[in-house]
N, C-alpha and C. Protein backbone atom coordinates (compact mmCIF):
# COMPACT_ATOMS: atom_id res chain seq x y z
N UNK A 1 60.97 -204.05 114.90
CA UNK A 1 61.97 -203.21 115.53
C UNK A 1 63.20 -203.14 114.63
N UNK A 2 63.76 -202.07 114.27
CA UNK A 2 64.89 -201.63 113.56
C UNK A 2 66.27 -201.86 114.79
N UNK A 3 67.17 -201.61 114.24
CA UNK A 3 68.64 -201.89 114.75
C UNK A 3 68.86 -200.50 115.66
N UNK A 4 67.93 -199.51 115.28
CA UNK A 4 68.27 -198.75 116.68
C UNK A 4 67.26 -198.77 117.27
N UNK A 5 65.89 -199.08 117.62
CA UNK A 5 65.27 -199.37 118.35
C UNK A 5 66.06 -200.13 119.16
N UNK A 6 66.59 -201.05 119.10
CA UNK A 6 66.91 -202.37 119.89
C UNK A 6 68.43 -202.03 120.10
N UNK A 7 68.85 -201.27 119.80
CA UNK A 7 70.19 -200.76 120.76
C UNK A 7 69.65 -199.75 121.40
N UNK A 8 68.64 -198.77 121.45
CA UNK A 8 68.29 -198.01 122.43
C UNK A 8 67.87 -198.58 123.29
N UNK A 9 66.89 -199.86 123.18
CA UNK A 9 66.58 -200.19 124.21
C UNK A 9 67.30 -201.02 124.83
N UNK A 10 68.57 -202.20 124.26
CA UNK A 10 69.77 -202.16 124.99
C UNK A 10 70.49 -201.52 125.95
N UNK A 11 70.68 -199.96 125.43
CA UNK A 11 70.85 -199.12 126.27
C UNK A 11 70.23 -198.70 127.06
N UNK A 12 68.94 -198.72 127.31
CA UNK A 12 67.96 -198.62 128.46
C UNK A 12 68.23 -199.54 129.80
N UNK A 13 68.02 -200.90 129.41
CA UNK A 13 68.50 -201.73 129.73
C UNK A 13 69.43 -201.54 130.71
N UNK A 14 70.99 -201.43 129.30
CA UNK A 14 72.03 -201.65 130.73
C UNK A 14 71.73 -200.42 131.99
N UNK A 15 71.52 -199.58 131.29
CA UNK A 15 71.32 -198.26 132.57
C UNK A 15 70.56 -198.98 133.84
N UNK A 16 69.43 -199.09 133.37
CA UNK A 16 68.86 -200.05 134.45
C UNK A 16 69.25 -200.94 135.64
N UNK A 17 70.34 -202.04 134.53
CA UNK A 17 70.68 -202.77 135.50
C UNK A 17 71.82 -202.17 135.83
N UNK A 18 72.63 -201.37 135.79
CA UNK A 18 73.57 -200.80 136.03
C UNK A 18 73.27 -199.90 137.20
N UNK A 19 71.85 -199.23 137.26
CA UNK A 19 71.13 -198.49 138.15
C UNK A 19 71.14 -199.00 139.41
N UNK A 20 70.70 -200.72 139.37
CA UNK A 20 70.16 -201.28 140.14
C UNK A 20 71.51 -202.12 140.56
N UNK A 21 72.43 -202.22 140.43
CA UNK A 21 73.84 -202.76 140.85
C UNK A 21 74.34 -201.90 141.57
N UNK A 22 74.46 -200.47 140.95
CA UNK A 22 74.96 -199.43 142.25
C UNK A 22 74.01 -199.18 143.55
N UNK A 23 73.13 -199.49 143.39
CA UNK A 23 71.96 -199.41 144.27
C UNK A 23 72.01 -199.92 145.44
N UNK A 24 72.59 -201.44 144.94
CA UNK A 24 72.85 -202.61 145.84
C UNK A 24 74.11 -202.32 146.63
N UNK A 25 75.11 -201.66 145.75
CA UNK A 25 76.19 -201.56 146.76
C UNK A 25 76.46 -200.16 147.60
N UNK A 26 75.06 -199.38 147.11
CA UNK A 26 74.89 -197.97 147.75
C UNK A 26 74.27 -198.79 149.27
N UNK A 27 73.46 -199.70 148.80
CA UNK A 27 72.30 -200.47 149.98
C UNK A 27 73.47 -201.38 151.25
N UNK A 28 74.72 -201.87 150.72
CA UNK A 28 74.86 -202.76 151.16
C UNK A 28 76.13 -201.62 152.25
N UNK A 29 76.54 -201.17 151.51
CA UNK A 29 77.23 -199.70 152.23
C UNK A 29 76.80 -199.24 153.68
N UNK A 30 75.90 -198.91 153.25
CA UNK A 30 75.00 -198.50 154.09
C UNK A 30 74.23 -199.31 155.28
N UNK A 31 74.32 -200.55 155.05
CA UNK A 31 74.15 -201.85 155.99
C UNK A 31 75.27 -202.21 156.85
N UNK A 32 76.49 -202.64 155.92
CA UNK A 32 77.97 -202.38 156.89
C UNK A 32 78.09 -200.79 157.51
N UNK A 33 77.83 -199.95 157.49
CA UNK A 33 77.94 -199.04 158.46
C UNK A 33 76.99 -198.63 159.70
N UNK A 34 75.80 -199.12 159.30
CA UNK A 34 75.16 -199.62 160.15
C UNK A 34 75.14 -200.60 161.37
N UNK A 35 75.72 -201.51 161.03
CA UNK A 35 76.17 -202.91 161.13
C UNK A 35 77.25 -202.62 162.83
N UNK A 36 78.36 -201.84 161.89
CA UNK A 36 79.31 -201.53 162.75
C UNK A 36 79.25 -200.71 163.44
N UNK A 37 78.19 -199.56 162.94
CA UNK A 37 78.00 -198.56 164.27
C UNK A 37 77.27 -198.94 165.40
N UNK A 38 76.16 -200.26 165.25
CA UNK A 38 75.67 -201.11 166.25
C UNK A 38 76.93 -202.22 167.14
N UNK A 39 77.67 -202.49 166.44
CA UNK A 39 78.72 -203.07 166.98
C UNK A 39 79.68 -202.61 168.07
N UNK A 40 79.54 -201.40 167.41
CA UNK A 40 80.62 -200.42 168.14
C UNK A 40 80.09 -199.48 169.57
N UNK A 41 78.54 -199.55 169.26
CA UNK A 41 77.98 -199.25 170.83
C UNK A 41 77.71 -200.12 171.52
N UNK A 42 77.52 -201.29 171.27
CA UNK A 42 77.94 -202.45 172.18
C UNK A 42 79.03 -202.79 173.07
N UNK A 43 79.76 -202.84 171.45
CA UNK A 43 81.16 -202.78 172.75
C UNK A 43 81.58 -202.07 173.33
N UNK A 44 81.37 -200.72 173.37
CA UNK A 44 82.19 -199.50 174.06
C UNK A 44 80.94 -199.86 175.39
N UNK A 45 79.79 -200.38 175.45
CA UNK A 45 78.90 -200.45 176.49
C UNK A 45 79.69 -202.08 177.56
N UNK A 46 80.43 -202.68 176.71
CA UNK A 46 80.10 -203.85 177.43
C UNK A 46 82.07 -203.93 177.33
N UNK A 47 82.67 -202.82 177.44
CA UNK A 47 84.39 -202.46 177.34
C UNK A 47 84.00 -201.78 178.86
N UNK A 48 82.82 -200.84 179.48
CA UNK A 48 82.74 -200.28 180.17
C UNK A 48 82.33 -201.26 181.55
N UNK A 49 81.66 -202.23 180.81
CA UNK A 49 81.11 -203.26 182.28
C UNK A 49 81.81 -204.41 182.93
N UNK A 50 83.24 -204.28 181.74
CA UNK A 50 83.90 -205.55 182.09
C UNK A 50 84.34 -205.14 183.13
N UNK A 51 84.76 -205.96 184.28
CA UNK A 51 85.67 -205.80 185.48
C UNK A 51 86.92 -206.62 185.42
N UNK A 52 87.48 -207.35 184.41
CA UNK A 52 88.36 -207.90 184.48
C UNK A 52 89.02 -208.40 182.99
N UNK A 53 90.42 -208.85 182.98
CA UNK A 53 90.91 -208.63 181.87
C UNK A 53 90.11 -209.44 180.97
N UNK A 54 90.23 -210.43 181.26
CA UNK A 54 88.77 -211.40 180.48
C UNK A 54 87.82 -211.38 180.36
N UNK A 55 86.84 -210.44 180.81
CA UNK A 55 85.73 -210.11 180.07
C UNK A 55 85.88 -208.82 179.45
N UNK A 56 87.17 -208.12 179.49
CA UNK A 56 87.77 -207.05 178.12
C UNK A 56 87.92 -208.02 177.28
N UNK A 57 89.00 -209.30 177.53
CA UNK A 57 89.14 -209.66 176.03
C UNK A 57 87.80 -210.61 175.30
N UNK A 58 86.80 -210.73 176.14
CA UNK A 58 85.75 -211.51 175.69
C UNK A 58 85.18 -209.96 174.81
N UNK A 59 84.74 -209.43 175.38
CA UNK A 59 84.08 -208.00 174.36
C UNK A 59 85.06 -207.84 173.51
N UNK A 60 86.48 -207.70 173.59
CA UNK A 60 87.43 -207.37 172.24
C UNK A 60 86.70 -208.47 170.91
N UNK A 61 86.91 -209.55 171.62
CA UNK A 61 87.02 -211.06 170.48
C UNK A 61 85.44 -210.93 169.87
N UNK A 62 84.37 -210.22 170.63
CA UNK A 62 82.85 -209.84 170.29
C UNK A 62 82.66 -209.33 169.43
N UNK A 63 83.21 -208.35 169.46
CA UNK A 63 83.57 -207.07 168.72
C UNK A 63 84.22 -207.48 167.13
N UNK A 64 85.24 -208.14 167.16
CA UNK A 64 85.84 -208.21 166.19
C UNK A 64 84.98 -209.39 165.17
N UNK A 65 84.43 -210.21 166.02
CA UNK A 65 83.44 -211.32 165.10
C UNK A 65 82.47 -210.62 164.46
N UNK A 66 81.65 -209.43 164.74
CA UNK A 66 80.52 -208.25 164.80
C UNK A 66 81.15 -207.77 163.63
N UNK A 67 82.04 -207.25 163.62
CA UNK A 67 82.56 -206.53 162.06
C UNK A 67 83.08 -206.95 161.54
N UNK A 68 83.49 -209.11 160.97
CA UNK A 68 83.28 -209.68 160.15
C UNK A 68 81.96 -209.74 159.83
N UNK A 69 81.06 -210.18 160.77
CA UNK A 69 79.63 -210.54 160.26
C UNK A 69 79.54 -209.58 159.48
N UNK A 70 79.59 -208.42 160.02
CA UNK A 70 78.77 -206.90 158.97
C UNK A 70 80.06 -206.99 157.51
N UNK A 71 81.30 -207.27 157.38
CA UNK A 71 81.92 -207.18 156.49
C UNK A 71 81.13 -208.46 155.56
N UNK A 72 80.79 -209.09 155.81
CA UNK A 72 80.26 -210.57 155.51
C UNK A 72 78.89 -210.72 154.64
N UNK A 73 78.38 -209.80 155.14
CA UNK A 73 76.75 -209.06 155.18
C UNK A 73 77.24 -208.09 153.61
N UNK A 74 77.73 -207.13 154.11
CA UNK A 74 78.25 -206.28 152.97
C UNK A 74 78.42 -206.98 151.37
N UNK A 75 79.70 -207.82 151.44
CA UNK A 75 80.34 -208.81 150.54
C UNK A 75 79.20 -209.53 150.35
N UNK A 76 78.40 -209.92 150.60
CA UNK A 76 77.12 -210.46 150.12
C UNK A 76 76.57 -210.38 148.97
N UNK A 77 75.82 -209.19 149.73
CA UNK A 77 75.32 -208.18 149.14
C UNK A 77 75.75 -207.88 147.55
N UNK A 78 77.27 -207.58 147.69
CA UNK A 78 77.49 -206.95 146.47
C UNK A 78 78.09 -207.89 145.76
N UNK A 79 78.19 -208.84 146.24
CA UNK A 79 78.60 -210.37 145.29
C UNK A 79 77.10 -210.78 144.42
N UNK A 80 75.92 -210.50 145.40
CA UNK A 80 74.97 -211.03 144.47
C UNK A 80 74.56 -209.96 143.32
N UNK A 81 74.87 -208.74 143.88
CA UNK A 81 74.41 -207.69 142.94
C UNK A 81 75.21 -207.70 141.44
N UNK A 82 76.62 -207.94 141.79
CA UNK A 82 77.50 -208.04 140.65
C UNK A 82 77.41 -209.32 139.90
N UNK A 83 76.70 -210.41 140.64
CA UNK A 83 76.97 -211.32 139.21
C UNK A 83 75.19 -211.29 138.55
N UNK A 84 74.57 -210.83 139.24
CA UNK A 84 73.55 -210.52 138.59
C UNK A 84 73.52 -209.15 137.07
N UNK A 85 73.97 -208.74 137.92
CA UNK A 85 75.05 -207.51 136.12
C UNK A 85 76.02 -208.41 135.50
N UNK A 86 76.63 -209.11 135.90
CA UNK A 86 77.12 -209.76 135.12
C UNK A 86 76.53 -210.89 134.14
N UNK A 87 75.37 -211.42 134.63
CA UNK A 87 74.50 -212.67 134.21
C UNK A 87 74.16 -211.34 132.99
N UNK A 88 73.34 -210.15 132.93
CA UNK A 88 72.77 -209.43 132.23
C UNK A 88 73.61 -209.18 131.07
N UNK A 89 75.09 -209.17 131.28
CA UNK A 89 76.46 -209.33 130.17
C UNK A 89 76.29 -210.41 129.42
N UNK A 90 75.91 -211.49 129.99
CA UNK A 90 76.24 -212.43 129.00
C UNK A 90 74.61 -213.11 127.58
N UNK A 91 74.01 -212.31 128.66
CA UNK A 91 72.83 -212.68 127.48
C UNK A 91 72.59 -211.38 126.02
């Protein structure tokens, strides 16, 4: 292999993993909105059944744990995706 063989295929490469990093945070996107739009018909279902101020603020406090988890889920996601492009930087 010559010196541009092996920077083309360098460049193949990063595309690749570069492909597959946006991918992850196209994927993980798409999971937190998911995430929260399940969250969010819950609670508007269980905002409707409360009869009293405390089981509003029990669904509020539900609710708000629900879209950390999915923020949580997300950040995951794209924490593993990015240091995996990043691991691909350093070799």
């Amino acid at each position: 292999m010559d010196a541009g063989e092996i920077g083309a295929q360098q460049s193949q490469t990063h595309a690749e993993a570069k492909r597959l990093r946006d991918n992850a945070w196209e994927l993980a996107s798409k999971a937190y909105k998911e995430a929260k739009a399940q969250a969010d018909i819950v609670y508007q279902a269980a905002r409707e059944l409360a009869v009293d101020k405390e089981s509003k603020k029990r669904a509020d406090e539900a609710h708000e744990e629900a879209l950390k988890e999915a923020r949580r889920l997300r950040d995951a996601i794209t924490s593993v995706a990015q240091a995996v492009f990043s691991e691909f930087w350093r070799k």
